[in-house]
N, C-alpha and C. Protein backbone atom coordinates (compact mmCIF):
# COMPACT_ATOMS: atom_id res chain seq x y z
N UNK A 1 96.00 95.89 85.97
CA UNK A 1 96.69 97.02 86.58
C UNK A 1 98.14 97.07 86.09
N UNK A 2 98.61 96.27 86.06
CA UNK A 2 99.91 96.05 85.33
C UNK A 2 100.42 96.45 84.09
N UNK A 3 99.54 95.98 83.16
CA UNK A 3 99.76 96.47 81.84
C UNK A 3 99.28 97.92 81.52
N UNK A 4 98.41 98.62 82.54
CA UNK A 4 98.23 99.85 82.45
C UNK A 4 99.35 100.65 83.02
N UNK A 5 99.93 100.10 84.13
CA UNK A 5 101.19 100.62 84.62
C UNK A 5 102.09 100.75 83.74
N UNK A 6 102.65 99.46 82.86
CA UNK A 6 103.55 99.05 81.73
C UNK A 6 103.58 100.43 80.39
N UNK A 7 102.21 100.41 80.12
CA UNK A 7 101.53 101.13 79.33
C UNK A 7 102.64 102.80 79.54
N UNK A 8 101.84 103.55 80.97
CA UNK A 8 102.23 104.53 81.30
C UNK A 8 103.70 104.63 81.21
N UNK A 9 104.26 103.85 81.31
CA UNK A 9 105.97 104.17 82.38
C UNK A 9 106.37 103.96 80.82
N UNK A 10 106.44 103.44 79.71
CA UNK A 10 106.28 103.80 78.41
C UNK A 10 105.94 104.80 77.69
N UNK A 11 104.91 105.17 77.95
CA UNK A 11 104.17 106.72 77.45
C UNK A 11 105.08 107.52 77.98
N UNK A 12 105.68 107.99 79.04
CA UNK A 12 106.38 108.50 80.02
C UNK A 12 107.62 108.49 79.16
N UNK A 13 107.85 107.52 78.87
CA UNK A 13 109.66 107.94 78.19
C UNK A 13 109.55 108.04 77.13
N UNK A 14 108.36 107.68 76.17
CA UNK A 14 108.53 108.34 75.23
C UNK A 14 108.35 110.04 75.11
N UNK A 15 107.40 110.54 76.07
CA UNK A 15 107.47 111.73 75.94
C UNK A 15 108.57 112.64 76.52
N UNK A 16 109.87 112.26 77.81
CA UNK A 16 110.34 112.64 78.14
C UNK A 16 111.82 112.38 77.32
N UNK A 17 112.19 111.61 76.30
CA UNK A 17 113.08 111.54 75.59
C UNK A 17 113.34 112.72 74.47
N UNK A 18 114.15 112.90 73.87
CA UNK A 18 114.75 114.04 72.84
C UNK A 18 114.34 113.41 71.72
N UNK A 19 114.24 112.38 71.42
CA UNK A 19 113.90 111.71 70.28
C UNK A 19 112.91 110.77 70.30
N UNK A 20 112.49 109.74 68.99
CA UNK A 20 112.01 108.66 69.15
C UNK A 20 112.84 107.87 69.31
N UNK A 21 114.19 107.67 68.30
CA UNK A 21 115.53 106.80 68.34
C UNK A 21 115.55 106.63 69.87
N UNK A 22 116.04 108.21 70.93
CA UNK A 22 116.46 108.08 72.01
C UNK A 22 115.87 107.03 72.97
N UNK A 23 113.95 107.08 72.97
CA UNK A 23 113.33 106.53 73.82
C UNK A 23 113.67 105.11 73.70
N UNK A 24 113.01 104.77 72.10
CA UNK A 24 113.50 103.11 71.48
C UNK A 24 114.68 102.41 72.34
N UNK A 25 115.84 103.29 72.76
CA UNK A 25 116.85 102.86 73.10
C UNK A 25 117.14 102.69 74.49
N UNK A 26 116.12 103.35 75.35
CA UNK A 26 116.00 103.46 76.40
C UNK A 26 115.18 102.45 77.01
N UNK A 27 114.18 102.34 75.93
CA UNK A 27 113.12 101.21 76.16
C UNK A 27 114.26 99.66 75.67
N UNK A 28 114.54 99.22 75.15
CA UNK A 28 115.60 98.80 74.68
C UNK A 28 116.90 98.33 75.59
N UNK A 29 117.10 98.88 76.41
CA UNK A 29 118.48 99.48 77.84
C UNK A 29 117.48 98.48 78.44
N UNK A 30 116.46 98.50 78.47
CA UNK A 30 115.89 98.40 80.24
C UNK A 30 115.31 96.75 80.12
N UNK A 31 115.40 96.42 78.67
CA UNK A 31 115.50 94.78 79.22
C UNK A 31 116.57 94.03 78.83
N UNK A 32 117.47 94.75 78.15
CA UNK A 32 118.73 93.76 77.53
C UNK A 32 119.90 94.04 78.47
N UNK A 33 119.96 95.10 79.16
CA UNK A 33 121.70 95.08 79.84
C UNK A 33 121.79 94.48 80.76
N UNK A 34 120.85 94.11 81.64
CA UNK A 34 121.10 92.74 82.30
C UNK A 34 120.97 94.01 84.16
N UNK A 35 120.48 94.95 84.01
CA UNK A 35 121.03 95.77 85.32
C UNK A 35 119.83 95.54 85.88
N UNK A 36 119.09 94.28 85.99
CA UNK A 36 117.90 94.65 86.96
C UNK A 36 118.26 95.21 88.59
N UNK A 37 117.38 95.82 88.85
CA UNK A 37 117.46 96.39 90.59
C UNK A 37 117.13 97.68 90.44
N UNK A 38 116.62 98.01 92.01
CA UNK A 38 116.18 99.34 92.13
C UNK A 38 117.20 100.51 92.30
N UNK A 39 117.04 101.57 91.55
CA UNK A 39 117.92 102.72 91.17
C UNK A 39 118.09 103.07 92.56
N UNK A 40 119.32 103.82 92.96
CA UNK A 40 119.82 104.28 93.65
C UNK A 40 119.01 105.55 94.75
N UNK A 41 118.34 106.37 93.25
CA UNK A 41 117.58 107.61 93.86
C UNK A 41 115.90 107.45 93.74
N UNK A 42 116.24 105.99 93.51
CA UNK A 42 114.01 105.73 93.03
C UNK A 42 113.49 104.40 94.50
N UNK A 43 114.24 104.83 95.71
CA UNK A 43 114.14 103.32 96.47
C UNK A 43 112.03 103.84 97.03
N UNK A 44 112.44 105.39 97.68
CA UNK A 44 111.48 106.31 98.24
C UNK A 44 110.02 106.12 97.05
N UNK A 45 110.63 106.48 95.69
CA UNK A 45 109.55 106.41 95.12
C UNK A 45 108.84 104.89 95.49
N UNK A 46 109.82 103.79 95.05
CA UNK A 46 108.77 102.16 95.00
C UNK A 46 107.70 102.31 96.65
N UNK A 47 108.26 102.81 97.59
CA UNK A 47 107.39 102.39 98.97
C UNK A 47 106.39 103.00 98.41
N UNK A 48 106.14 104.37 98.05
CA UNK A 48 104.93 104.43 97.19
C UNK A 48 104.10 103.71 96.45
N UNK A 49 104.98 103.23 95.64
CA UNK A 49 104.04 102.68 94.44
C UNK A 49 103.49 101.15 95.07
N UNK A 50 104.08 100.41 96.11
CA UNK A 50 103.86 99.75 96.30
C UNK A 50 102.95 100.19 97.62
N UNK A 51 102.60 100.44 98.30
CA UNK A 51 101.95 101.24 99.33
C UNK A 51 100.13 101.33 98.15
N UNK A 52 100.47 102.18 97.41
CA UNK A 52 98.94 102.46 96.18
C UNK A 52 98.61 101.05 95.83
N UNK A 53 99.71 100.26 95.26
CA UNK A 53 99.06 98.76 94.89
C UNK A 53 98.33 98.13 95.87
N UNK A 54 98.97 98.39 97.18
CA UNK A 54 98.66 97.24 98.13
C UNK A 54 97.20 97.97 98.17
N UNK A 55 96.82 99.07 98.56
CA UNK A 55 95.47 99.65 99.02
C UNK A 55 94.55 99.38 97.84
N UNK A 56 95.15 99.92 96.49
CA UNK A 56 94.17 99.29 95.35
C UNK A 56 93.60 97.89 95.04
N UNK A 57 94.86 97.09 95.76
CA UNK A 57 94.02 96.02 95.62
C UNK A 57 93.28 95.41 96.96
N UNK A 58 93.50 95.72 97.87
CA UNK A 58 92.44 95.50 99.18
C UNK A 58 91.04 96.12 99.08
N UNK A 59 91.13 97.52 98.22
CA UNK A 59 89.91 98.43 97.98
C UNK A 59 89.37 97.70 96.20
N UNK A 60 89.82 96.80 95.76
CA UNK A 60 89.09 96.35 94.04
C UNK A 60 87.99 96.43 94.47
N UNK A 61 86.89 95.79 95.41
CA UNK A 61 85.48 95.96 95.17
C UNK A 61 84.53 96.81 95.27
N UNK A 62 85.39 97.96 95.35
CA UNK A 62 84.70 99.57 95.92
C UNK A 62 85.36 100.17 94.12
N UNK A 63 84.50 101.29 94.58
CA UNK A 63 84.17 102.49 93.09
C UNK A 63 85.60 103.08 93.16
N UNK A 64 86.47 103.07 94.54
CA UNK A 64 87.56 104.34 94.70
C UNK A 64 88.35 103.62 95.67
N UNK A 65 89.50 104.06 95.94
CA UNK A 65 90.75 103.29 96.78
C UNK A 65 90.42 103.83 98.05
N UNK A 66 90.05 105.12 98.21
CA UNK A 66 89.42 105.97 99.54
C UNK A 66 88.22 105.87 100.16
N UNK A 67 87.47 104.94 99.83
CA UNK A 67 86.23 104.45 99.95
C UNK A 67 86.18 103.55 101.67
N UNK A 68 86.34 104.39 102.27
CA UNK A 68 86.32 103.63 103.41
C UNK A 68 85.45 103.27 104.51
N UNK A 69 84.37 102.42 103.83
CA UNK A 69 83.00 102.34 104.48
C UNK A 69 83.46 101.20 105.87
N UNK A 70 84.31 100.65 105.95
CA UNK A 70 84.20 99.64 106.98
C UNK A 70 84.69 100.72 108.29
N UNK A 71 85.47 102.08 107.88
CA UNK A 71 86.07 102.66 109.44
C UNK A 71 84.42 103.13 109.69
N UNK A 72 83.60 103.15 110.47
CA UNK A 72 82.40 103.83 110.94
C UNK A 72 82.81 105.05 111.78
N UNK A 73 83.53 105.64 112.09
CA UNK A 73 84.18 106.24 112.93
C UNK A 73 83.92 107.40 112.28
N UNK A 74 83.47 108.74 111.83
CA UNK A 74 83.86 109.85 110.91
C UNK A 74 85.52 110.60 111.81
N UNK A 75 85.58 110.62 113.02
CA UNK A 75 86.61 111.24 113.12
C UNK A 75 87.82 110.71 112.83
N UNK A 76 87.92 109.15 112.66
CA UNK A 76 89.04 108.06 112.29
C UNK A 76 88.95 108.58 110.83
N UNK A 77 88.04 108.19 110.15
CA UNK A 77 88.10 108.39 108.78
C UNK A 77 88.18 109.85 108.18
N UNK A 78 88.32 111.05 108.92
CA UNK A 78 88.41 112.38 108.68
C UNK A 78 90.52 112.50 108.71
N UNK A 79 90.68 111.70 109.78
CA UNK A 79 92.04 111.64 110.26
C UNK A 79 92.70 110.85 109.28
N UNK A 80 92.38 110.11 108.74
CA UNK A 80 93.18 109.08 107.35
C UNK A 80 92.91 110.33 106.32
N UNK A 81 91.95 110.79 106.22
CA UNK A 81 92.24 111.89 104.93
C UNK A 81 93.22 112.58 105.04
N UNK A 82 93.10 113.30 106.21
CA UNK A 82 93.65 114.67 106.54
C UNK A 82 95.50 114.32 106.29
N UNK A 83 95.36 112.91 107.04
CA UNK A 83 96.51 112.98 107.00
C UNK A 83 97.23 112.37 105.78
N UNK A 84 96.94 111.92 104.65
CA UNK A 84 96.67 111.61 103.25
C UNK A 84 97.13 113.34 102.52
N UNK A 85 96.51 114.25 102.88
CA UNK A 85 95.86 115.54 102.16
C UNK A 85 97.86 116.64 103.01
N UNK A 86 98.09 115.69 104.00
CA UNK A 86 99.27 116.46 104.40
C UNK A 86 100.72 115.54 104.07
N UNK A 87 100.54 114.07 103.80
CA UNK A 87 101.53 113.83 102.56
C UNK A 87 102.16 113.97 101.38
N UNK A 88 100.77 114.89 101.31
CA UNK A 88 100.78 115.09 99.54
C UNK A 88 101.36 116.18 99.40
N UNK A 89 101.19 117.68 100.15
CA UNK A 89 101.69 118.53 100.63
C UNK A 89 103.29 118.66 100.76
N UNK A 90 103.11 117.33 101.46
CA UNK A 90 104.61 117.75 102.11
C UNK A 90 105.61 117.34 101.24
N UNK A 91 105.04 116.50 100.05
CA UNK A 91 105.79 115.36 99.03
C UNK A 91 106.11 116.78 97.65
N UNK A 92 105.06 117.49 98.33
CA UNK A 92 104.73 118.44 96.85
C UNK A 92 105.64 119.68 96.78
N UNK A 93 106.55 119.20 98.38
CA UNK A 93 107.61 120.80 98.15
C UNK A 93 108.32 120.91 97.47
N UNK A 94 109.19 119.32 96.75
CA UNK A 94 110.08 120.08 95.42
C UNK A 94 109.80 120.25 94.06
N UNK A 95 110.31 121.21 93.79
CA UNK A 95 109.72 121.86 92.59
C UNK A 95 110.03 120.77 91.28
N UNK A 96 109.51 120.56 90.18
CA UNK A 96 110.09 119.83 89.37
C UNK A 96 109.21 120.64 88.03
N UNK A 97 109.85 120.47 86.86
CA UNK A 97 109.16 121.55 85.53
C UNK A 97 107.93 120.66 85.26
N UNK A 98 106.85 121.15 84.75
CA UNK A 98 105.60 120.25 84.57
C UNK A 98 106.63 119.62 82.91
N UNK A 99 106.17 118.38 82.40
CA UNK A 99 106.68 118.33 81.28
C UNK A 99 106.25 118.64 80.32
N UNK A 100 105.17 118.80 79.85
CA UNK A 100 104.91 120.18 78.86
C UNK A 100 104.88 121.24 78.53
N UNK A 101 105.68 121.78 79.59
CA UNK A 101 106.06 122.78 79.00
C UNK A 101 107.27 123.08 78.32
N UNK A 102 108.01 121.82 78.20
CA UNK A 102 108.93 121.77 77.02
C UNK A 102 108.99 121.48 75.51
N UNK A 103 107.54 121.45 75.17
CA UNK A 103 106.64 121.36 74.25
C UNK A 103 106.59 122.96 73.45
């Protein structure tokens, strides 16, 4: 999971950079200047990302992370969607440019 993460967040700056030089250098920045720690405006994003890890890896032996055969309950398990399906929503109000279309 890691190195697929690694992978992406790579792919990611290379496509969001002006250049190749630019990315190289960016990729480059991020293990030599010595600034480890979490960015100022990215604290919101990590509870996320760490929130998906934790469930992905409690859910590894299932087909899907949403796979929630142990709640027996359908109205418990209707209520974890729903309310899943109104995070996403609510996460989804600011606008941001898709990035290809600067392509």
């Amino acid at each position: 999971m890691l190195v697929t993460f690694a992978l992406v967040v790579v792919g990611w700056i290379i496509f969001r950079a002006d250049t190749i030089g630019d990315a190289w250098g960016y990729i480059c920045r991020m293990f030599t200047s010595g600034e480890w720690g979490v960015p100022v405006h990215g604290k919101g994003v990590l509870v996320y990302v760490l929130l998906m890890l934790a469930v992905e890896w409690v859910q590894r032996t299932r087909e899907h992370a949403l796979q929630l055969d142990a709640v027996k309950n359908r109205w418990v398990r209707g209520a974890i969607y729903y309310a899943l399906i109104i995070v996403i929503l609510w996460q989804e109000s600011s606008s941001v440019q898709f990035i290809y279309f600067q392509f």
